[in-house]
Every structure is written in C-alpha cells, then in structure tokens.
N, C-alpha and C. Protein backbone atom coordinates (compact mmCIF):
# COMPACT_ATOMS: atom_id res chain seq x y z
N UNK A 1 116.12 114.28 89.63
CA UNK A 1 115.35 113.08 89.88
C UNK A 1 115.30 112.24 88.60
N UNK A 2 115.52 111.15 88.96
CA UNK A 2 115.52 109.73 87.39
C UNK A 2 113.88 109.47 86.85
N UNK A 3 114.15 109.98 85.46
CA UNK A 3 112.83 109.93 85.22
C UNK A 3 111.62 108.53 85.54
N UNK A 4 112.37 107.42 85.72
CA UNK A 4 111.70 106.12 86.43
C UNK A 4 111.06 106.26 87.60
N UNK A 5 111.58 107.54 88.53
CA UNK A 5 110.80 107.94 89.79
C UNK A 5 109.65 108.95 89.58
N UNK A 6 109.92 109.74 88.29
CA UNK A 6 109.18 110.65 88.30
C UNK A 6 107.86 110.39 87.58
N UNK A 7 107.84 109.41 86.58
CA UNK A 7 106.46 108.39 86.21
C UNK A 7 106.70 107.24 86.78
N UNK A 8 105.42 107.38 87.13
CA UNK A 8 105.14 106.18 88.46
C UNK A 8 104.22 105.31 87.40
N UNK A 9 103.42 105.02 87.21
CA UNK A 9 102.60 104.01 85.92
C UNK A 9 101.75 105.11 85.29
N UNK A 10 101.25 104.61 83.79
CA UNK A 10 100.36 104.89 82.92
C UNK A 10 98.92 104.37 83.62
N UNK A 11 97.80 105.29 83.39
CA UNK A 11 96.84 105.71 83.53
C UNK A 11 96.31 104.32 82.38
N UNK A 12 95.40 103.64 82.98
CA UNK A 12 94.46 102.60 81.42
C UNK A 12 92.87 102.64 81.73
N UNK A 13 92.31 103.50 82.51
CA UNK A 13 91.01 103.54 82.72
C UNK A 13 90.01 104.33 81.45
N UNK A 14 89.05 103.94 81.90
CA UNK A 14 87.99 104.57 80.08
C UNK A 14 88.55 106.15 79.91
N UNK A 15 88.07 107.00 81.31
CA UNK A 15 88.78 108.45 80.79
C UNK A 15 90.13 108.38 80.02
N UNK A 16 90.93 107.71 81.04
CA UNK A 16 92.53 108.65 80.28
C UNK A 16 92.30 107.77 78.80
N UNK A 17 91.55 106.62 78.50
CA UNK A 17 91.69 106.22 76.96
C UNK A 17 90.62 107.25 76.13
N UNK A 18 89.83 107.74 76.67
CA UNK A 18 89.02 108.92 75.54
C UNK A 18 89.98 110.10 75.45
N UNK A 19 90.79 110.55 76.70
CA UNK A 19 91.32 111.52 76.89
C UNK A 19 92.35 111.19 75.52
N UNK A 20 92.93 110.03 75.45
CA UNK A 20 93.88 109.63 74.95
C UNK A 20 93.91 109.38 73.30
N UNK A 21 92.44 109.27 73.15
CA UNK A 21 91.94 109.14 71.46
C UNK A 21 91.56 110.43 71.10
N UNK A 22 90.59 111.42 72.03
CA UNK A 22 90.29 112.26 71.73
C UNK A 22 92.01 113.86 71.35
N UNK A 23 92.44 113.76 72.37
CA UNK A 23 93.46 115.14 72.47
C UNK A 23 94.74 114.62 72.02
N UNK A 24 95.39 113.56 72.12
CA UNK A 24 96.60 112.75 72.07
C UNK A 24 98.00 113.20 72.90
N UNK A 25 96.55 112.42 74.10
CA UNK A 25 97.35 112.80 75.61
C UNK A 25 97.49 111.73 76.19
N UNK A 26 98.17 111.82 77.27
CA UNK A 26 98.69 110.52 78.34
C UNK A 26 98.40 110.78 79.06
N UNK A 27 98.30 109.82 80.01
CA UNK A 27 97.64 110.02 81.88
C UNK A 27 98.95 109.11 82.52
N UNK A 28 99.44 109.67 83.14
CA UNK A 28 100.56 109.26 84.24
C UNK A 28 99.87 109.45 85.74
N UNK A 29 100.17 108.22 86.82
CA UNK A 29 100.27 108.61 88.02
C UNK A 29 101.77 109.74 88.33
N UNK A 30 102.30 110.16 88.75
CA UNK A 30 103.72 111.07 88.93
C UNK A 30 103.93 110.97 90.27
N UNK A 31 105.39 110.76 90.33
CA UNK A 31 106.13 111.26 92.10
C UNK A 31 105.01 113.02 92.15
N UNK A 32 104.76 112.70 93.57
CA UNK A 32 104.02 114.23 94.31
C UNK A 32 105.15 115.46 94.18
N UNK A 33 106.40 114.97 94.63
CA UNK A 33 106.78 116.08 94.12
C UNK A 33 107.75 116.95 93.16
N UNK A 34 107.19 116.18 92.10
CA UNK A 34 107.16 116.67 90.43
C UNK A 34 106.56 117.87 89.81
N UNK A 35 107.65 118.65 89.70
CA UNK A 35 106.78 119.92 88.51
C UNK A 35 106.73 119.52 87.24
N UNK A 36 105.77 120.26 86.79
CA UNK A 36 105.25 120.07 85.03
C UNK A 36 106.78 119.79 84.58
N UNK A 37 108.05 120.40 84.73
CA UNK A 37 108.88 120.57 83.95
C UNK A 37 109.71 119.09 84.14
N UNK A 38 109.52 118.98 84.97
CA UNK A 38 110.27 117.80 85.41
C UNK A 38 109.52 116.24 84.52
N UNK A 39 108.48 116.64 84.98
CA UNK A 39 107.21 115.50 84.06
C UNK A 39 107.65 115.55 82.76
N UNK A 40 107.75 116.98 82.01
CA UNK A 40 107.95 117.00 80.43
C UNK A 40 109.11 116.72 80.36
N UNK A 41 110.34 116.21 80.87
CA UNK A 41 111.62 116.11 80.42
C UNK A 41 111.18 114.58 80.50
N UNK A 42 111.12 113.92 81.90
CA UNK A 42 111.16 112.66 81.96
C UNK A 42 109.64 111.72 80.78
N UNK A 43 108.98 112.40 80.53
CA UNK A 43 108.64 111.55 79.51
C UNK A 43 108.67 111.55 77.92
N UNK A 44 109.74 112.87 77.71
CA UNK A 44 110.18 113.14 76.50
C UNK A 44 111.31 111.99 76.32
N UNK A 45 112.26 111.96 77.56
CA UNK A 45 113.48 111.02 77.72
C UNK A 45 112.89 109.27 77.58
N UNK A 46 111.81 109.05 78.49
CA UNK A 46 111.45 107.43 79.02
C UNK A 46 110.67 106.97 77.31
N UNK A 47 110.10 107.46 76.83
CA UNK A 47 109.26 107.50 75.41
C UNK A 47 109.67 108.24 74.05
N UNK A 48 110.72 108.99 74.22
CA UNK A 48 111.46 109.51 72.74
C UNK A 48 110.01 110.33 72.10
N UNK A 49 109.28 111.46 72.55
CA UNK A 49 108.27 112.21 72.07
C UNK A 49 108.75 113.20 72.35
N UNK A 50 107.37 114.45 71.94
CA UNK A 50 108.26 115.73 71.92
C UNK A 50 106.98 115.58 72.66
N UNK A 51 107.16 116.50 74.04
CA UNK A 51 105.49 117.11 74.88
C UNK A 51 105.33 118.47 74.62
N UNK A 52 103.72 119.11 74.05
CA UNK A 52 103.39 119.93 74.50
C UNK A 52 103.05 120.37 75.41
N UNK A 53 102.56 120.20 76.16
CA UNK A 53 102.13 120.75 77.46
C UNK A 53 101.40 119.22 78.81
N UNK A 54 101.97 120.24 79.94
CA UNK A 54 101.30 119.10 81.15
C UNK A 54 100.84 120.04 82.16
N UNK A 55 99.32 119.03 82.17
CA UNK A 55 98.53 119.62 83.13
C UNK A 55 98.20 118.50 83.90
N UNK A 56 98.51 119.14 85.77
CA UNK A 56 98.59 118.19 86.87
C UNK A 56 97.48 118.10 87.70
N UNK A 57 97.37 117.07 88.16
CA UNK A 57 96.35 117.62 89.05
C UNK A 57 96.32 116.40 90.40
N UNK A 58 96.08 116.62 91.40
CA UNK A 58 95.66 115.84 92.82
C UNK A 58 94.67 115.31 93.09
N UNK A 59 94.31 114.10 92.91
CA UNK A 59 92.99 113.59 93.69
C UNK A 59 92.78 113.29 95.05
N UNK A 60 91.24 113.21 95.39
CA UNK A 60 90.98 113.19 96.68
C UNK A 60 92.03 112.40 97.84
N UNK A 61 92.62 111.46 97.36
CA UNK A 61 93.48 110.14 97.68
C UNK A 61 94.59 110.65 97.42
N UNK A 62 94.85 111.60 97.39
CA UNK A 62 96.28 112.31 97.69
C UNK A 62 97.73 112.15 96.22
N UNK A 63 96.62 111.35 95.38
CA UNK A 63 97.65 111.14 93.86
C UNK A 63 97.98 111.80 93.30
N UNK A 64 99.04 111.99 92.46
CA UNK A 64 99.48 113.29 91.71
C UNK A 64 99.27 112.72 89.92
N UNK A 65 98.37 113.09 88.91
CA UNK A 65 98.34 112.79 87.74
C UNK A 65 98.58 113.72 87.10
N UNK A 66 99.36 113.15 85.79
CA UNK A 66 98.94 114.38 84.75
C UNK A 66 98.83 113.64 83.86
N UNK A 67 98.18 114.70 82.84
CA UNK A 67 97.97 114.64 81.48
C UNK A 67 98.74 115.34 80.72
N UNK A 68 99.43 114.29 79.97
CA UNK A 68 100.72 114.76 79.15
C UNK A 68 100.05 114.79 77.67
N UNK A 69 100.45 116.19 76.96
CA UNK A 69 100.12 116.39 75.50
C UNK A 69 100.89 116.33 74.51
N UNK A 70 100.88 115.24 73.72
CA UNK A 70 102.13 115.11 72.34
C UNK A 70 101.93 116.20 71.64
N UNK A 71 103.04 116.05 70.48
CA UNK A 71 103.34 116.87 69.48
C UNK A 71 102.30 116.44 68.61
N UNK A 72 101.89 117.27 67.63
CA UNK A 72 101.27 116.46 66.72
C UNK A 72 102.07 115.27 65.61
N UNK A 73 103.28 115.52 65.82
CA UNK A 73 104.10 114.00 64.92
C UNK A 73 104.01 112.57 65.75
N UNK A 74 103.74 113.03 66.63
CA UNK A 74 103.60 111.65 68.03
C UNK A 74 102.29 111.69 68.17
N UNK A 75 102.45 110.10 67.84
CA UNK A 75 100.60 109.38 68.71
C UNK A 75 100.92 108.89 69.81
N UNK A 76 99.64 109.55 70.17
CA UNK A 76 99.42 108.88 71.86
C UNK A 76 98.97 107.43 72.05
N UNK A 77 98.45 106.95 71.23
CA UNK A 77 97.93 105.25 70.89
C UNK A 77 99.48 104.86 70.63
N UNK A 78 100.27 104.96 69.58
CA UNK A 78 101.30 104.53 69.47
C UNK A 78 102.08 104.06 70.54
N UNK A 79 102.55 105.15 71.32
CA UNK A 79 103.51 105.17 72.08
C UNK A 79 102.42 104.46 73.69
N UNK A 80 101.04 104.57 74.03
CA UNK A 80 100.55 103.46 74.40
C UNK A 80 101.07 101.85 74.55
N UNK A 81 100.66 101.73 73.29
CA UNK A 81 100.91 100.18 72.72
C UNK A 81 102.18 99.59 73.43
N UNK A 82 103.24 100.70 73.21
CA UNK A 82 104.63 99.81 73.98
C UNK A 82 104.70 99.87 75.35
N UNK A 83 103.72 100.27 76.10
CA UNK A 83 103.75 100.22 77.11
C UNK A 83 102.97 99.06 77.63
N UNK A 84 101.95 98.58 76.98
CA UNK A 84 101.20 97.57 77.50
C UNK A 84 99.47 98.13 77.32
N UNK A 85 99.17 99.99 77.21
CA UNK A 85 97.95 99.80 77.41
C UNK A 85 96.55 99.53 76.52
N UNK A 86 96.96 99.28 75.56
CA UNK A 86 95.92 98.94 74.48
C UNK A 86 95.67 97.31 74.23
C-alpha cells in the first residue's frame, strides 16, 4: 500500500498538540486497514524520521488513529511545521 493511502491527514486538535510537545509524537488519521508496521514505514518514508513506536487506536466513529513516536534526533514540532500544523 502507497504510503499517501496509508496517512490519511495529521491530527491538529489541543490533545494530539500536548501529545505532541509533551512525548514527541504525531497523531495521524490512518487507512483502517493499516498495521503499526505499515504506519511506521509510511511515515518514516512521507517525513524522512526514524519512528519509535505506534500505538493505534479506533474511535467511536469508526476512525483509525495513531500516535506515532520519533526518535529522539527528530522533533515532532519540526516535522509539524512542514506540514501546515503549527
């Protein structure tokens, strides 16, 4: 799957930005049916970061998010910015 399908938009609400200052993590909506592994390739590839870890999760409304965790050499504000959400 092309990683353009597999992140669907960045997350810009108050959580994913505390989430995002506090841990130096990302909030993606994701294609539903995306595994973690698939998530960590396509936003290592779409953003040039290294990911530690992704944790997914489903809301009531049937969305698939995760929270993607940089390396510590990668900011999560940084790589924000070129996207539009700051």
């Amino acid at each position: 799957m092309e990683p353009q399908k597999i992140i669907l938009y960045p997350l810009m609400g108050e959580k994913a930005t505390f989430i995002r200052e506090k841990d130096n993590k990302l909030t993606f909506v994701v294609d539903k049916g995306a595994n973690k592994s698939q998530i960590k390739e396509a936003v290592e590839e779409l953003y040039k970061v290294r990911v530690v870890q992704v944790n997914t999760m489903k809301t009531m409304k049937g969305v698939k998010k995760a929270h993607v965790k940089l390396s510590s050499e990668d900011s999560a504000e940084e790589v924000s910015s070129h996207f539009g959400v700051l």
